[in-house]
Protein backbone atom coordinates (compact mmCIF):
# COMPACT_ATOMS: atom_id res chain seq x y z
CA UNK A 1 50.51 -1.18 -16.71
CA UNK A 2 49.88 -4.54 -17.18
CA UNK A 3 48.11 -5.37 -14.16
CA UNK A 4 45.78 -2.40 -14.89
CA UNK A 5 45.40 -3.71 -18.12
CA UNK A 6 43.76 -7.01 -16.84
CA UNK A 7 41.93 -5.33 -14.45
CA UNK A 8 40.43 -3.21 -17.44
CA UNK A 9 39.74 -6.13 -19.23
CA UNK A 10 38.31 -8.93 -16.62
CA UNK A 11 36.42 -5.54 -15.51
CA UNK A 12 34.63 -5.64 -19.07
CA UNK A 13 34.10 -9.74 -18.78
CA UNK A 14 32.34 -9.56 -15.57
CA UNK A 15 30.25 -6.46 -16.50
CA UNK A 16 27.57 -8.02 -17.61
CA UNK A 17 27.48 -10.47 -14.30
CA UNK A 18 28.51 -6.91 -12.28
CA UNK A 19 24.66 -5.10 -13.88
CA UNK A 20 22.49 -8.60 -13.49
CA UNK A 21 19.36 -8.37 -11.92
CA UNK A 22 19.30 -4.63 -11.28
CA UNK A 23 15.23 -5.11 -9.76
CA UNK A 24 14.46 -8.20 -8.02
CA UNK A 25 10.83 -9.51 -9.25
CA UNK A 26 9.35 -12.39 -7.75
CA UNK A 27 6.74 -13.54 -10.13
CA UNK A 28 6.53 -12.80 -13.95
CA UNK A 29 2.91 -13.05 -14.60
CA UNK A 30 3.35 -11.66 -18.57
CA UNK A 31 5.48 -10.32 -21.15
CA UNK A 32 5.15 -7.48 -22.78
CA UNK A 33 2.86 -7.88 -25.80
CA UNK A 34 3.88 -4.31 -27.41
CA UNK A 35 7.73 -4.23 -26.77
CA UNK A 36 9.50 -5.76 -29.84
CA UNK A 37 12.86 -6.08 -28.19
CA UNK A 38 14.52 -8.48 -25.59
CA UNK A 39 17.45 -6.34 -25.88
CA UNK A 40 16.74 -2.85 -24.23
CA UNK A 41 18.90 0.51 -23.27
CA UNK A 42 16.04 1.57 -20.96
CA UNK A 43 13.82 0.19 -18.37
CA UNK A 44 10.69 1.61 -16.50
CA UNK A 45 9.18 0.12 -13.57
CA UNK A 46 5.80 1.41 -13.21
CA UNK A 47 4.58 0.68 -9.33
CA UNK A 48 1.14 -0.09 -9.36
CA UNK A 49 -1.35 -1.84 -7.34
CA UNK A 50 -5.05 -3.53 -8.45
CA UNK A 51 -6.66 -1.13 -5.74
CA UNK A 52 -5.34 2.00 -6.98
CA UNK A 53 -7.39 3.94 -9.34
CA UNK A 54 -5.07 6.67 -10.30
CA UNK A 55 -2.81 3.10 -11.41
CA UNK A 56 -5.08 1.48 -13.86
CA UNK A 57 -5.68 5.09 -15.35
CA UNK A 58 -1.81 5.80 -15.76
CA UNK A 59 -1.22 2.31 -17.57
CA UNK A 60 -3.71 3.00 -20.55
CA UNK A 61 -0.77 6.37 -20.79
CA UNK A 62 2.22 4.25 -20.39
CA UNK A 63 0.94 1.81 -22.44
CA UNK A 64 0.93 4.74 -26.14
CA UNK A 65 4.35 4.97 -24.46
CA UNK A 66 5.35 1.74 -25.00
CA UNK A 67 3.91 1.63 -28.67
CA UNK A 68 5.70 5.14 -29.42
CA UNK A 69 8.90 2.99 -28.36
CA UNK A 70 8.39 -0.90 -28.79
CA UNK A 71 12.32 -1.05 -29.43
CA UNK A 72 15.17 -0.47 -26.86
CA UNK A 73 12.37 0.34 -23.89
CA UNK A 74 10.51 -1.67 -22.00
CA UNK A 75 8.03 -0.91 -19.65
CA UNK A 76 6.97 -3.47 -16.33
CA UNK A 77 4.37 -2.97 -14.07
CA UNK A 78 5.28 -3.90 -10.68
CA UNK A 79 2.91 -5.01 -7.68
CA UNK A 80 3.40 -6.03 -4.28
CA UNK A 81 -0.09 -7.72 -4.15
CA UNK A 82 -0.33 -11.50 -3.68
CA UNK A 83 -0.56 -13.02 -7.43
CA UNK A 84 -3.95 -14.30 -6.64
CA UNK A 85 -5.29 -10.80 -6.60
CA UNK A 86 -3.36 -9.34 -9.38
CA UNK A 87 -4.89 -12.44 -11.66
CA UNK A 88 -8.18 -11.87 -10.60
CA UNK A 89 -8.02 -8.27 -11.93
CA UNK A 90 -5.95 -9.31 -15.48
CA UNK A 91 -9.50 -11.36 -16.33
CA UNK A 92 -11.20 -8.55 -15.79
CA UNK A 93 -9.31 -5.70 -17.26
CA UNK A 94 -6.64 -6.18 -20.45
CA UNK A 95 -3.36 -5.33 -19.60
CA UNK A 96 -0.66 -4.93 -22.49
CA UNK A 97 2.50 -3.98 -20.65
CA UNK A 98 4.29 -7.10 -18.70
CA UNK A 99 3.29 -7.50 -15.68
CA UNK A 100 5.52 -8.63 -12.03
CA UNK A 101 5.41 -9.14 -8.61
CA UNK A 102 7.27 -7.79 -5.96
CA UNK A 103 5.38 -9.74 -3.18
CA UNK A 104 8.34 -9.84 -0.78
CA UNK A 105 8.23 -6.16 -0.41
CA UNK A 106 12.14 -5.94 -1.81
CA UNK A 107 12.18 -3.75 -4.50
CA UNK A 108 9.29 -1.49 -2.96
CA UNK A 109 11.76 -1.41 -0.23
CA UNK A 110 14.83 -0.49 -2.13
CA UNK A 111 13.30 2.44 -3.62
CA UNK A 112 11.21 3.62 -0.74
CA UNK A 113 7.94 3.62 -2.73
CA UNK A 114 5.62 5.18 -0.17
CA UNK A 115 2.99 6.28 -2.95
CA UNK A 116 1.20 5.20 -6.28
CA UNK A 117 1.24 5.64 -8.95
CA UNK A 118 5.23 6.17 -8.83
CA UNK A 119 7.35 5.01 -11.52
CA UNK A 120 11.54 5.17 -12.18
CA UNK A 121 13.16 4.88 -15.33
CA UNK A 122 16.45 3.38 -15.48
CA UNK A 123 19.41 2.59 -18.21
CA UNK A 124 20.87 -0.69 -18.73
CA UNK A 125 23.48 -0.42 -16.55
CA UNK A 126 20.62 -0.05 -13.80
CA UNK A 127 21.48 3.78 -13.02
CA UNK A 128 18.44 5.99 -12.35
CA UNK A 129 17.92 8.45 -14.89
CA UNK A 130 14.11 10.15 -14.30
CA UNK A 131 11.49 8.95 -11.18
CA UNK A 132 7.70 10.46 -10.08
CA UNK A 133 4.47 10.53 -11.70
CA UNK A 134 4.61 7.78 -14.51
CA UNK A 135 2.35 10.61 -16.18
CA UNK A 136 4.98 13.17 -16.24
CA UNK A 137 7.27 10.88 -18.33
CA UNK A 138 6.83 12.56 -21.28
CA UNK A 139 8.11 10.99 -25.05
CA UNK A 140 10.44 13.69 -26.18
CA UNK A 141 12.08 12.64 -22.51
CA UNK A 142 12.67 9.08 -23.68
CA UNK A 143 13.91 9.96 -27.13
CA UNK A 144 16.51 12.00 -25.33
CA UNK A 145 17.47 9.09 -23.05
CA UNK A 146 17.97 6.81 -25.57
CA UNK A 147 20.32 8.65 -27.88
CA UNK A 148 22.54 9.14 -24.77
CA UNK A 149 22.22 5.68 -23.36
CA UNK A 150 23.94 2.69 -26.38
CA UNK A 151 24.24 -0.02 -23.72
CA UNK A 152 21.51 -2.77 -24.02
CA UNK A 153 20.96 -5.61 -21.61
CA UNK A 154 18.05 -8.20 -21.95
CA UNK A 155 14.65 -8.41 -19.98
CA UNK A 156 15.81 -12.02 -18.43
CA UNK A 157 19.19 -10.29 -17.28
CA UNK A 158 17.77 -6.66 -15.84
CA UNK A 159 14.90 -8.59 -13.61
CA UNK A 160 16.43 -10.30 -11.45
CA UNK A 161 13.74 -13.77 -10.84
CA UNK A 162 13.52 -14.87 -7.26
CA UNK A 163 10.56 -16.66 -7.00
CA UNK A 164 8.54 -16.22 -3.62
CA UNK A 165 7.63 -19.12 -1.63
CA UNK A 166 5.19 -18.45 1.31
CA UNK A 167 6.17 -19.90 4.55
CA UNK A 168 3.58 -19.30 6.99
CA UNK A 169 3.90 -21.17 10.59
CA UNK A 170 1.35 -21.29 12.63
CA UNK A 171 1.59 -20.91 16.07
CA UNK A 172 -1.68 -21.82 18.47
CA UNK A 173 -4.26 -21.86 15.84
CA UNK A 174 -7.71 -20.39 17.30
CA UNK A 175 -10.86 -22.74 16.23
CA UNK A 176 -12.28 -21.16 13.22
CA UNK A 177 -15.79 -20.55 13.24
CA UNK A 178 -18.28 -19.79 10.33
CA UNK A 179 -17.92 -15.78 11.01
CA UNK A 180 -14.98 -15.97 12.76
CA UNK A 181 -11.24 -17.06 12.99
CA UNK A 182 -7.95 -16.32 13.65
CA UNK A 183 -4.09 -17.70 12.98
CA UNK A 184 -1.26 -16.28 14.57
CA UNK A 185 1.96 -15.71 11.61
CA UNK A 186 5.18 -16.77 12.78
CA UNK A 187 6.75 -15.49 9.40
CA UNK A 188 6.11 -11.88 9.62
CA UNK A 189 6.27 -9.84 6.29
CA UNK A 190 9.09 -7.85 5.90
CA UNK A 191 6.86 -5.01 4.57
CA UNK A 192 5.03 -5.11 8.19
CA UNK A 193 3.20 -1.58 8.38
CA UNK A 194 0.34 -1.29 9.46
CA UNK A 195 -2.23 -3.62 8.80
CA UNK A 196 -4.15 -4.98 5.24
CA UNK A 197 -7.98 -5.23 5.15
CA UNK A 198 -9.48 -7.18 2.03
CA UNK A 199 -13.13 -7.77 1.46
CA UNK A 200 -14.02 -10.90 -0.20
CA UNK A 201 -15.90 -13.59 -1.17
CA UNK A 202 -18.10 -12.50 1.64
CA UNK A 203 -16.13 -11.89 4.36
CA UNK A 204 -13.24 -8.92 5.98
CA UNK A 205 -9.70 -10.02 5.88
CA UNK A 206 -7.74 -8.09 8.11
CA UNK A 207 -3.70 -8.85 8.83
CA UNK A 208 -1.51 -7.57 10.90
CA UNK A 209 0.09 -6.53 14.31
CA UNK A 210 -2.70 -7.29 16.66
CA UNK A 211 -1.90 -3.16 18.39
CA UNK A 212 -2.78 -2.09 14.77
CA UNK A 213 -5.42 -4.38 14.74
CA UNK A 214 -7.14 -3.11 18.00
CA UNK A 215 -6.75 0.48 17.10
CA UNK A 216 -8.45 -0.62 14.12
CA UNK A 217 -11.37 -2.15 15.72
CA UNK A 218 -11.25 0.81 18.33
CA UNK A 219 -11.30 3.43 15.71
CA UNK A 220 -8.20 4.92 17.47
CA UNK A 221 -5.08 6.19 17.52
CA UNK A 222 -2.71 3.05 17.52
CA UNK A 223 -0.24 4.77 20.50
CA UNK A 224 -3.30 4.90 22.32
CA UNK A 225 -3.56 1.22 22.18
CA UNK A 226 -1.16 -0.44 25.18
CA UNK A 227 -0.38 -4.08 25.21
CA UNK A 228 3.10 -6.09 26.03
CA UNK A 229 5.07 -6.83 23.30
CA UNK A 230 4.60 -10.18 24.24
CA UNK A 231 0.99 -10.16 23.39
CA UNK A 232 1.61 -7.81 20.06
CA UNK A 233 1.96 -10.59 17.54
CA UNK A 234 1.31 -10.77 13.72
CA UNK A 235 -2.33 -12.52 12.97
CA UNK A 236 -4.54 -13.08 9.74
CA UNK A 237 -8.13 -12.87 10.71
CA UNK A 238 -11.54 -13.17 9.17
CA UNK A 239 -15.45 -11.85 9.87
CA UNK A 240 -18.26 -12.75 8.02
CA UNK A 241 -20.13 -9.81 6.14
CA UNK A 242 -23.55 -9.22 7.77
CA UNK A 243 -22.37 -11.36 11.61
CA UNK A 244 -22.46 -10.73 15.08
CA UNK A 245 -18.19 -11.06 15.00
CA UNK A 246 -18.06 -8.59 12.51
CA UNK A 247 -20.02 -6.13 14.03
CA UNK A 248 -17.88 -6.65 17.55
CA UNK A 249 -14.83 -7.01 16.26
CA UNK A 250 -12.86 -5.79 18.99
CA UNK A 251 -15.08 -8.18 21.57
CA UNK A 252 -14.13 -11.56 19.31
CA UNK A 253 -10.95 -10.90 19.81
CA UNK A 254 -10.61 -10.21 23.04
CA UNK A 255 -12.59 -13.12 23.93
CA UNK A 256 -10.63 -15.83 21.24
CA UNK A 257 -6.83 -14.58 22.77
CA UNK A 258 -7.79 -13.54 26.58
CA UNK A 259 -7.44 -10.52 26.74
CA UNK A 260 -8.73 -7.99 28.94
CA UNK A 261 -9.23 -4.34 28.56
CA UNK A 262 -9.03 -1.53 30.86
CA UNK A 263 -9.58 2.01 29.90
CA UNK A 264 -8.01 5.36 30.93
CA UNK A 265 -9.03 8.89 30.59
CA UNK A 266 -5.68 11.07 29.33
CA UNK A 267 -5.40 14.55 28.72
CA UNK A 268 -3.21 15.26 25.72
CA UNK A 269 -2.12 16.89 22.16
CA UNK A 270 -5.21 16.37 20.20
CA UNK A 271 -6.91 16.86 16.99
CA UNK A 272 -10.73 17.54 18.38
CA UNK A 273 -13.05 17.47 15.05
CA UNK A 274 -16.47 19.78 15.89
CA UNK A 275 -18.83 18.46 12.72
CA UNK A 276 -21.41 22.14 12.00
CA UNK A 277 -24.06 21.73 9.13
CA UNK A 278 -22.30 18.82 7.95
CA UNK A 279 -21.57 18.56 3.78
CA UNK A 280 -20.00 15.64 3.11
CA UNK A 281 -20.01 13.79 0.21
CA UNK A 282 -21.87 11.05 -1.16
CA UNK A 283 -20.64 7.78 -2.56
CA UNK A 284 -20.59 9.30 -6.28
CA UNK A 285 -17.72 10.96 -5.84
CA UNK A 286 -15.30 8.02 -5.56
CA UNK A 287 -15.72 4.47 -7.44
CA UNK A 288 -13.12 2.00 -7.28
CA UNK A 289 -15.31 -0.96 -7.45
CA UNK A 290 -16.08 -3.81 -4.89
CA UNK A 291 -13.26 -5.81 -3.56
CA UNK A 292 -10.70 -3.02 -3.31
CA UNK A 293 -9.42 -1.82 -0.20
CA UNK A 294 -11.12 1.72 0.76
CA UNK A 295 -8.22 4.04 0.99
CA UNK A 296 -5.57 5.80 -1.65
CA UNK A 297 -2.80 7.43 0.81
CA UNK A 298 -0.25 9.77 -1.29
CA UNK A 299 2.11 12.50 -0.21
CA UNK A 300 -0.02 14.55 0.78
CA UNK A 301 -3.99 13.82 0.06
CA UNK A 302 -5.97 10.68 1.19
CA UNK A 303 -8.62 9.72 -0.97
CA UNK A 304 -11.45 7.23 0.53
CA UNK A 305 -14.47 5.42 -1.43
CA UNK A 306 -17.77 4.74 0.81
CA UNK A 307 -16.28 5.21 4.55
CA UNK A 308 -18.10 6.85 7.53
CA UNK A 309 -16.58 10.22 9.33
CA UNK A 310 -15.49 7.84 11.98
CA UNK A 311 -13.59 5.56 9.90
CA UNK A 312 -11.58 8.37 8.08
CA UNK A 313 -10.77 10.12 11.38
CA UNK A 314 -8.91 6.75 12.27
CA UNK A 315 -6.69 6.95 9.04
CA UNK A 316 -5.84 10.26 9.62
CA UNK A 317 -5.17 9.68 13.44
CA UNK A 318 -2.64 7.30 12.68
CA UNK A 319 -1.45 8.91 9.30
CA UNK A 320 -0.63 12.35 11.46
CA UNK A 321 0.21 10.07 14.64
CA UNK A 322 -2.35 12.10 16.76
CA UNK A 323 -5.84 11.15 19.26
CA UNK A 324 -8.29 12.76 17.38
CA UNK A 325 -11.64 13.32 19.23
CA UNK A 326 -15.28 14.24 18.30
CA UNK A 327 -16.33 17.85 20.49
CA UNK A 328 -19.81 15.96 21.46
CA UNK A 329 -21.03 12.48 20.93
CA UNK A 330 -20.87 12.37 16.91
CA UNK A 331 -23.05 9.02 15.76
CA UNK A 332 -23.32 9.32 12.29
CA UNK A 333 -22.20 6.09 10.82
CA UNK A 334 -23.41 6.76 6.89
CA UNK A 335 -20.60 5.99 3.96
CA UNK A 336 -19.16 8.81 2.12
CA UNK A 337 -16.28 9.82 -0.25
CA UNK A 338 -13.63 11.79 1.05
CA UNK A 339 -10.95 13.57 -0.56
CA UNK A 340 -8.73 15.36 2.31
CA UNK A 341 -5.07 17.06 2.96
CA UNK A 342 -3.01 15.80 5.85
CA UNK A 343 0.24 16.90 5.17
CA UNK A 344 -0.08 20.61 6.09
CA UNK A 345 -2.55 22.02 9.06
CA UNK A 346 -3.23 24.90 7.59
CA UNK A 347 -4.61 23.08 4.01
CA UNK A 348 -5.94 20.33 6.34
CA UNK A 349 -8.43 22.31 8.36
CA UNK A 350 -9.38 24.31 5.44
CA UNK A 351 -10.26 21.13 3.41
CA UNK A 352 -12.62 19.84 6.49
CA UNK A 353 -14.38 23.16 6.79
CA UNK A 354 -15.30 22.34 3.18
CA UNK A 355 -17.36 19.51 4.66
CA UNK A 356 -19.05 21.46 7.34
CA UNK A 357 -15.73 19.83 9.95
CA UNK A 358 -14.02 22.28 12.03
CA UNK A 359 -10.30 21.05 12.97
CA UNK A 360 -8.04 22.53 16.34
CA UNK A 361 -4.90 21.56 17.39
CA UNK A 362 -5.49 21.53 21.53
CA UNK A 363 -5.16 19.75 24.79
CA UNK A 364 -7.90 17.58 25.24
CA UNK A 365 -9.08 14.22 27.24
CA UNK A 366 -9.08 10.83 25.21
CA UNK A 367 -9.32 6.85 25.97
CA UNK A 368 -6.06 4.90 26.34
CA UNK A 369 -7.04 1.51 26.10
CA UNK A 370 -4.28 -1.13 28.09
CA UNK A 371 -4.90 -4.85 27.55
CA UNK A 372 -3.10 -7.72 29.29
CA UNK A 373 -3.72 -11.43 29.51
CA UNK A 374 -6.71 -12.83 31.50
């Protein structure tokens, strides 16, 4: 008994070592400037990003929440955006709520936040009490929480601080050029999915896996990109807005890393798209401002601001892991705003007939595209 007795009591000792840092944050960029309390029972991380419009419309809603509860809750908005970017948006748009980074991807991670806006609310203890739309968290929810959860912990103690420091090697840097250049990342990002594309200060940013990268270019499917792993590596590039390089993108490349391409007729699974009496949107529809990337992927819907027909059927392809193929030579290269299904067929084909697209699921012939080393 009085073994268990210790164990009871170095158990309470350690408890507040055993509940630090229940979400790792690796940049505080504020405080809260409406929580009153360092000392809180409940915590809500509100995953956001600068680029997500849905985001900076939920934080205006979490902020009255934060107001209606200044004491014992505390809300943090958490990005996984590079603090450069998030900066850049805080001096345009006033942000009350604290603000983090996540820009190693861990917490993201941990939680498998695959959508935004998503936000969880947790006790001090760090147990999970309520997660989904930071919209549905609803007052009378909170007030409940907090008469059934006593234990406090402070802000410094729940975030656990692990401050980021980019290493980036580089391996065979490519001359740069004014409207064109490329580095090969030894350091890959844990959160390595896909690619990022940024436009700024005048030019496209893209990173990533240089498959992704080439399907990109290609407006393809990535599987139907080939390449040895050897030559699949992690790069950051750049193109000038209005170049030559930006308007081959896929020949630049090629030409900077020696690569050639050979191409294959293959007869497959296949989303084949036949456009009739098109209707598609203009670029009213969607606003999300300059400098923010062009998509907003959720569960179920992807949303796009000022992208061609061509340019969404790439998202998709590689969102539903399928070729997709025009039924005759489709040119139309104007920007729209798109708001489609993906998850279901069914919804999915009935959403494109709304733009004049008609969607089967069939065999049909598309380009593989193999590259190797010159």
């Amino acid at each position: 008994m009085k073994i268990r007795n210790q164990i009871v009591f170095l158990l309470c000792v350690l408890s507040p070592v055993l509940f630090f840092g229940q979400i790792h944050i690796s940049n505080n960029i504020k405080t809260s400037s409406i929580a009153t309390s360092d000392e809180n029972a409940l915590y809500f991380v509100d995953f956001w990003a600068t680029w997500c419009g849905p985001c900076i419309h939920v934080s205006k809603y979490l902020e009255s929440l934060q107001r209606q509860f200044p004491d014992k809750f505390y809300i943090l908005s958490l990005s996984n955006e590079t603090p450069e970017v998030v900066k850049k948006f805080m001096t345009k748009h006033q942000m009350d709520l604290a603000v983090a980074l996540d820009y190693e991807g861990e917490t993201f991670k941990t939680h498998n936040i695959t959508s935004l806006p998503y936000g969880i609310l947790f006790n001090a203890e760090g147990t999970k009490l309520w997660e989904g739309h930071p919209a549905e968290l609803k007052g009378y929810t909170i007030g409940g929480f907090l008469v059934r959860n006593n234990k406090t912990i402070s802000v410094e103690n729940f975030f656990k601080l692990e401050e980021y420091k980019q290493e980036v090697i580089v391996e065979n840097p490519v001359k740069r050029r004014d409207d064109f250049g490329l580095l090969e990342v030894a350091v890959v990002p844990e959160m390595n999915t896909g690619i990022q594309t940024t436009n700024k200060n005048g030019y496209l940013e893209i990173e990533g896996r240089l498959q992704d990268i080439m399907a990109y270019t290609l407006r393809s499917n990535k599987g139907q990109v080939i390449m040895p792993e050897a030559v699949n590596k992690y790069y950051k590039m750049y193109f000038e807005e209005g170049s030559k390089a930006i308007e081959n993108k896929e020949k630049y490349i090629s030409k900077a890393l020696k690569l050639r391409r050979k191409e294959y007729e293959k007869k497959g699974d296949a989303l084949v798209f036949q456009v009739n009496n098109a209707l598609f949107w203009d670029t009213e529809q969607i606003d999300w401002g300059i400098n923010n990337p062009k998509y907003l992927i959720g569960d179920s819907d992807i949303q796009a601001d000022n992208v061609s027909l061509k340019e969404v059927a790439y998202k998709l392809s590689n969102l539903l892991e399928t070729p997709i193929v025009f039924a005759e030579n489709f040119n139309d290269e104007n920007l729209h705003d798109w708001q489609i299904h993906y998850k279901y067929f069914e919804f999915m084909a009935s959403n494109l007939e709304e733009y004049g697209i008609k969607v089967e699921k069939k065999a049909a012939t598309y380009l593989e595209y193999v590259y190797n080393k010159r």
